[in-house]
Protein backbone atom coordinates (compact mmCIF):
# COMPACT_ATOMS: atom_id res chain seq x y z
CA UNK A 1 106.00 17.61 -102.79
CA UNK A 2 106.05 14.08 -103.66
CA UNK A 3 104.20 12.41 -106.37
CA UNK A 4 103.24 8.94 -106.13
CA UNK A 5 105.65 8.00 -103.07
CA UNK A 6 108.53 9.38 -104.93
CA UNK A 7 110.24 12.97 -104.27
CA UNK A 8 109.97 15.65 -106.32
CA UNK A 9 111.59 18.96 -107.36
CA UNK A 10 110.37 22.05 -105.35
CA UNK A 11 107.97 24.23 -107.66
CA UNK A 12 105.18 24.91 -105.06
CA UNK A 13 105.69 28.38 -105.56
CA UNK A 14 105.33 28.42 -109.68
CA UNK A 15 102.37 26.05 -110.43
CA UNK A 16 99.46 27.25 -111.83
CA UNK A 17 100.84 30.90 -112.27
CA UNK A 18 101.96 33.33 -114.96
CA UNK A 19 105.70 33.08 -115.81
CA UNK A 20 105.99 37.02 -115.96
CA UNK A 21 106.83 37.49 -112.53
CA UNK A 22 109.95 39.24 -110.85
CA UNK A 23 112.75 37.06 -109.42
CA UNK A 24 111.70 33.87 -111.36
CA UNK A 25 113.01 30.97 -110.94
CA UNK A 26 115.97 29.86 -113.08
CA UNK A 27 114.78 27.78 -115.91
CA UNK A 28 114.99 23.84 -114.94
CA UNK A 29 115.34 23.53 -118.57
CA UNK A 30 117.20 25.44 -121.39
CA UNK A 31 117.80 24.92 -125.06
CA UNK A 32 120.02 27.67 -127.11
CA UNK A 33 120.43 27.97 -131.02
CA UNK A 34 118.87 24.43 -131.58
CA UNK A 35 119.57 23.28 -135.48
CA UNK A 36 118.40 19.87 -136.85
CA UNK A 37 118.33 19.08 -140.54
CA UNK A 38 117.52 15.69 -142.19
CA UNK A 39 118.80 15.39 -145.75
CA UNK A 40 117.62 19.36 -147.75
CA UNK A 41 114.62 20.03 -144.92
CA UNK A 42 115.76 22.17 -142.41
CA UNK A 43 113.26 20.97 -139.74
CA UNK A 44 114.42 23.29 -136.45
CA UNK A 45 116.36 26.23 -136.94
CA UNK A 46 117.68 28.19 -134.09
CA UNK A 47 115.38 27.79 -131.85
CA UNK A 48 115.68 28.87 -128.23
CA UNK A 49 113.44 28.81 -124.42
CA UNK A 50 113.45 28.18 -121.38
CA UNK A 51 111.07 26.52 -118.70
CA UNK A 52 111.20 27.13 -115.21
CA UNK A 53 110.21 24.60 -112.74
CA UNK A 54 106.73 23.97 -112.43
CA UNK A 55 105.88 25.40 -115.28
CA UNK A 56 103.93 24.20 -118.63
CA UNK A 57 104.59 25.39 -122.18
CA UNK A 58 102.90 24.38 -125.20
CA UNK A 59 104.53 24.08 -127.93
CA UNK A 60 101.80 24.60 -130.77
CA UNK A 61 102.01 25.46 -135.14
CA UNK A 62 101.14 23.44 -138.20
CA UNK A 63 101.86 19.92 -138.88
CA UNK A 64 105.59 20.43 -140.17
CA UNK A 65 106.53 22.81 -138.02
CA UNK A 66 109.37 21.03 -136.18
CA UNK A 67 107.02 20.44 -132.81
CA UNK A 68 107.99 16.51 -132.54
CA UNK A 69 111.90 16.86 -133.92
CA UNK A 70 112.46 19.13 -131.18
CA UNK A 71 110.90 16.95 -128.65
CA UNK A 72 113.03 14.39 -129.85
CA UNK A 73 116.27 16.36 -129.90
CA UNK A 74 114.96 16.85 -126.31
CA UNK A 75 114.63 13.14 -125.10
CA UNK A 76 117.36 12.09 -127.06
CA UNK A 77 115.85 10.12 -130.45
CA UNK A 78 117.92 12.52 -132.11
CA UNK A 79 120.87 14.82 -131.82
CA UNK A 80 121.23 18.38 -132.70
CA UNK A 81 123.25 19.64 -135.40
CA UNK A 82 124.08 22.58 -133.90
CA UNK A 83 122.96 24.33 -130.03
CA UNK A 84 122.98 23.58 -126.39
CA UNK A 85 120.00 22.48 -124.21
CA UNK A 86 120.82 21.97 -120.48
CA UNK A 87 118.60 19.89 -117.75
CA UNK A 88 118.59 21.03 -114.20
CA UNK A 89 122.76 21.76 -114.67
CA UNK A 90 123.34 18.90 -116.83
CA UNK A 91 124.66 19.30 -120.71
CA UNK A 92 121.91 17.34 -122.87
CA UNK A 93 123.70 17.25 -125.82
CA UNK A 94 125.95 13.57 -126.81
CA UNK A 95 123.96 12.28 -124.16
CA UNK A 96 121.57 8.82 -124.94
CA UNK A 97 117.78 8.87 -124.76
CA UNK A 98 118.60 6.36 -121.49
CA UNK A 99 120.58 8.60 -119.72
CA UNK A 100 118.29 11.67 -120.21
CA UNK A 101 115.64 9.36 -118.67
CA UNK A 102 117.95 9.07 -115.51
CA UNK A 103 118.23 12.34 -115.35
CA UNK A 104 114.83 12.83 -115.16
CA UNK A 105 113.28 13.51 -118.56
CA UNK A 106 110.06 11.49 -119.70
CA UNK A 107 108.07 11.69 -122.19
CA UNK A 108 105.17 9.97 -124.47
CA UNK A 109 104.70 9.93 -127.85
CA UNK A 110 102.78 10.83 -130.87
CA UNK A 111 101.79 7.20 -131.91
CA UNK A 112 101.16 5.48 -128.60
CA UNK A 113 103.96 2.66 -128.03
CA UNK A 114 103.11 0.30 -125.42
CA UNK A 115 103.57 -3.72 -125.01
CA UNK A 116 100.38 -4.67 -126.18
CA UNK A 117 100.81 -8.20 -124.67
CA UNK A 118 101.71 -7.17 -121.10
CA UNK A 119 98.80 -6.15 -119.08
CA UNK A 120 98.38 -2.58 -118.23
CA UNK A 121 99.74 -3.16 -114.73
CA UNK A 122 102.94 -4.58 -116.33
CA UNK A 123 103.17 -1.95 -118.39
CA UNK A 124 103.66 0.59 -115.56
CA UNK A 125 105.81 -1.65 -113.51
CA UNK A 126 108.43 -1.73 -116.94
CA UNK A 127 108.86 2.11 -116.65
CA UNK A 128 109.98 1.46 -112.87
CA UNK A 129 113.49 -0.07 -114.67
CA UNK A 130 115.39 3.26 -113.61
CA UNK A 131 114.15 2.91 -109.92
CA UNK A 132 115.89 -0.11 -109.04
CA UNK A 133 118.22 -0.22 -106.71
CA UNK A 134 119.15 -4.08 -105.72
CA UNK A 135 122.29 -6.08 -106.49
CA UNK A 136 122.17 -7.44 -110.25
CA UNK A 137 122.42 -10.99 -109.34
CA UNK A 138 119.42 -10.61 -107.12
CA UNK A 139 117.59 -10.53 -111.25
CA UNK A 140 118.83 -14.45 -110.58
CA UNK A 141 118.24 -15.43 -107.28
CA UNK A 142 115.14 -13.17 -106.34
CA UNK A 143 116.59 -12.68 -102.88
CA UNK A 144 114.53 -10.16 -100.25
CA UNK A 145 115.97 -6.96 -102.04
CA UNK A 146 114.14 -7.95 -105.93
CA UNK A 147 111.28 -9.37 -103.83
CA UNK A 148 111.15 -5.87 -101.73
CA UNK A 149 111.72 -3.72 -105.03
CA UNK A 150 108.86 -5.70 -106.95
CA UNK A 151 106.30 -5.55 -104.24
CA UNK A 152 107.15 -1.49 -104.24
CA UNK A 153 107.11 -1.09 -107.99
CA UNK A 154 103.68 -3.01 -107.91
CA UNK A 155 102.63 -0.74 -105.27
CA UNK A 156 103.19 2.50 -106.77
CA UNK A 157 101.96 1.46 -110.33
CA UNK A 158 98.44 0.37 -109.06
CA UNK A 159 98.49 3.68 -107.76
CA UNK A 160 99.24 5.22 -111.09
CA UNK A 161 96.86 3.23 -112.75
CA UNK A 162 94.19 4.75 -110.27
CA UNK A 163 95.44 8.40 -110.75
CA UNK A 164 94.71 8.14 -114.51
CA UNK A 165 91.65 5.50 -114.08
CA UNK A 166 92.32 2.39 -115.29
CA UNK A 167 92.58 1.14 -111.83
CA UNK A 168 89.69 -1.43 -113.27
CA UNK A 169 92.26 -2.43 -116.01
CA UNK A 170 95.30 -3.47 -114.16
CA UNK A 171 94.89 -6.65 -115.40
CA UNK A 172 93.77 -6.62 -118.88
CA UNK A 173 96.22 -6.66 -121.86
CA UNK A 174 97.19 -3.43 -122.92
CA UNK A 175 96.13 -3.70 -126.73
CA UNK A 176 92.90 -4.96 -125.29
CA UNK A 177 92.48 -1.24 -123.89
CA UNK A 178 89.88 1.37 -126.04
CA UNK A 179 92.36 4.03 -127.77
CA UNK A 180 91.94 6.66 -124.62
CA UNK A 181 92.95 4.09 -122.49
CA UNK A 182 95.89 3.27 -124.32
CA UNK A 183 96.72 7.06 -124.21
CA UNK A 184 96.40 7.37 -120.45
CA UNK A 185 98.28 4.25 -119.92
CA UNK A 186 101.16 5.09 -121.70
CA UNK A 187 100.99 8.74 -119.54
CA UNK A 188 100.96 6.60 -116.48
CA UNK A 189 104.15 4.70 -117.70
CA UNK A 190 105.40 8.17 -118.70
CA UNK A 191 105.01 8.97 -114.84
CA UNK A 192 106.51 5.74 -113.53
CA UNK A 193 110.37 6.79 -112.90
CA UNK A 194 108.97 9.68 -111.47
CA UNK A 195 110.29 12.32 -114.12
CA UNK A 196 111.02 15.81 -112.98
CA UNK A 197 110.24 17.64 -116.68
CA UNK A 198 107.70 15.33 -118.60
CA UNK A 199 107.71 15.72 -122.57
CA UNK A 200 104.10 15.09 -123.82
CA UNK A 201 103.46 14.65 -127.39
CA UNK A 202 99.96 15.15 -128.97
CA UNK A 203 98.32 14.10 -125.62
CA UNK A 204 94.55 14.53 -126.93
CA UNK A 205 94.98 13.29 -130.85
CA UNK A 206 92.09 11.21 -131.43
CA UNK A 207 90.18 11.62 -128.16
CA UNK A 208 86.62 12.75 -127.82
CA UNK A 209 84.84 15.45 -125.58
CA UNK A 210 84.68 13.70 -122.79
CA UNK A 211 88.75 12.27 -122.59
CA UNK A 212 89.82 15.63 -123.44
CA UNK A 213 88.04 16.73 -119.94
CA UNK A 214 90.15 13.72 -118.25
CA UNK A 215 93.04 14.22 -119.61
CA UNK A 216 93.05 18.36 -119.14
CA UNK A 217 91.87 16.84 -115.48
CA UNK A 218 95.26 14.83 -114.69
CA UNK A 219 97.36 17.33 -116.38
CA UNK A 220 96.49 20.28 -113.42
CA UNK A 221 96.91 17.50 -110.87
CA UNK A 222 100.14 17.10 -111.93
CA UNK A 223 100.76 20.69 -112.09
CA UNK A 224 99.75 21.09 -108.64
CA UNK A 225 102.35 18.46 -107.97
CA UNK A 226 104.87 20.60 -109.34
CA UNK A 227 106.01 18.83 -112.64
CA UNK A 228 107.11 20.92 -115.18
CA UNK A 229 105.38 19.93 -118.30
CA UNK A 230 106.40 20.56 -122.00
CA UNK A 231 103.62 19.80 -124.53
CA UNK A 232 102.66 19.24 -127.89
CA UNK A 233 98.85 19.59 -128.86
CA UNK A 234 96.90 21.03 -131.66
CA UNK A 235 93.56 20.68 -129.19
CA UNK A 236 93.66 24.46 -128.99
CA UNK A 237 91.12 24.62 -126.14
CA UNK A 238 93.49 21.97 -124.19
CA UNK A 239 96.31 24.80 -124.19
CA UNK A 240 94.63 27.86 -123.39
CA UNK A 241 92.95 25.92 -120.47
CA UNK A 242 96.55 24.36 -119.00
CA UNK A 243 99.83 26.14 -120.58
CA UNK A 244 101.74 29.01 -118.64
CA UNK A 245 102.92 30.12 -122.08
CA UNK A 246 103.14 28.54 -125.63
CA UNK A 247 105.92 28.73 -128.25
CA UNK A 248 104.71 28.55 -131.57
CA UNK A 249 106.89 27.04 -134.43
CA UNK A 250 106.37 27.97 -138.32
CA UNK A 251 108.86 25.97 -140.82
CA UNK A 252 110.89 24.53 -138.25
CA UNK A 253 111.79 28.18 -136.79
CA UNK A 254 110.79 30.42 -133.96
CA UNK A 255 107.26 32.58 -134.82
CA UNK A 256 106.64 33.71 -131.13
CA UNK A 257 106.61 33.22 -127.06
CA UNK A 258 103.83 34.66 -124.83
CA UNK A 259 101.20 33.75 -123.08
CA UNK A 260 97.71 32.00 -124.40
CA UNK A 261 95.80 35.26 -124.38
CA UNK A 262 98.65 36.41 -126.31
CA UNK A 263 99.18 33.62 -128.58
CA UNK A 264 95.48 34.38 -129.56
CA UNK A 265 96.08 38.04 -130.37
CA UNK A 266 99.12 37.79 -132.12
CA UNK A 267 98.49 38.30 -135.62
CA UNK A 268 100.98 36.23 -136.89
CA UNK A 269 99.96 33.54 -134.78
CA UNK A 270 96.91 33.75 -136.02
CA UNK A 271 97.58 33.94 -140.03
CA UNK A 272 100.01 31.24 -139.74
CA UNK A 273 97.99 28.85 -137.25
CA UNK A 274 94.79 29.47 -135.37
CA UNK A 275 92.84 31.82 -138.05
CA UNK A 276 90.78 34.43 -138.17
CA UNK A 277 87.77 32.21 -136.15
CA UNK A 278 89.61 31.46 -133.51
């Protein structure tokens, strides 16, 4: 399977489906015992799952919960005080944000961060920096190799652009974008070095009916690709429609693990997040 010229991890067999099956595949991520405290809040406590390839979890519970800080003890903003957390064989732990990302772990984030000043095409082509592979001095010369490289990293992010429809865009300035814009652009430059798990935070904060639809739109197309998916969302119709299972977080610690029809008849799921109307 390859997504966007670029190969990808085999997970034909595990998109779209239940995790509960027999033989499954081992997890392409794991974290174990997580513990992160800033100052006296004890924002993740112990906290421990597992992915498989191909696979999406939601990670869902109320603002506080510890959703974000363990996405970022994930893509390295911070470290944990205590656990482990391994990445297709690889220890994640001591390990830079930079390095995860050459390991293959994107993400987005909460509050979009984009160069507003570069156009949108530019914007894609940045997230290409882990895909180079000339000489350094050819970032002097521009021999055949950086002119090669740039006319490949143009190549594929036009065709990102297209996948999440700002192909009409390429050239405007990215702060010029509306807001949903923004938020698919920066998923495009998410998608750029070609991650194998992508990290998405709060995907559909501040998007209306009809960008919801988009977005839920790209996310199974990249599901069908076969990237594994980890995401963050309080749009509660969003995950029942695209996760394979949700973990739900209450005060930084573990509440439960199942799938979305049993997220939604769990009752503590439902006293400590959804409600009684969901």
């Amino acid at each position: 399977m390859r997504l966007f010229g670029e190969p990808m991890i085999d997970a034909s067999n595990t998109a779209g489906r239940s995790l509960e099956v027999e033989a499954a595949p081992a997890p392409l991520f794991r974290a174990s015992g997580l513990h992160k405290r800033f100052g006296g809040v004890q924002a993740v406590r112990d906290i421990s799952f597992g992915v498989p390839p191909g696979a999406v979890l939601a990670i869902i519970g109320p603002n506080g919960a510890g959703k974000s800080t363990l996405l970022n003890l994930m893509s390295g903003v911070h470290q944990p005080d205590a656990g482990r957390m391994i990445f297709g064989g690889a220890d994640l732990v001591g390990l830079p944000a930079y390095r995860r990302a050459r390991l293959g772990l994107g993400r987005t984030f909460q509050k979009i961060r984009l160069f507003r000043h570069l156009t949108a095409l530019d914007n894609i082509i940045a997230g290409f920096h882990i895909r180079h592979g000339f000489p350094l001095w050819q970032y002097i010369s521009h021999g055949a190799a950086f002119r090669d490289d740039h006319a490949r990293c143009r190549q594929h992010a036009t065709e990102l652009l297209a996948f999440v429809g700002l192909a009409q865009r390429a050239e405007m300035p990215a702060g010029a974008l509306a807001y949903g814009e923004q938020r698919m652009l920066e998923l495009a430059r998410a998608l750029a070095p070609a991650p194998h798990l992508l990290l998405i935070d709060e995907p559909a904060a501040g998007l209306n009916a009809v960008e919801v639809e988009h977005l839920l739109d790209r996310l199974t197309a990249l599901r069908s690709r076969g990237l594994t998916i980890i995401v963050v969302e309080h749009n509660m119709d969003l995950v029942m429609r695209i996760a394979d299972r949700v973990l739900v977080l209450n005060h930084g610690q573990y509440l439960f693990e199942g799938t979305p029809r049993e997220a939604q008849m769990a009752p503590a799921v439902v006293a400590a997040y959804l409600g009684p109307d969901w």
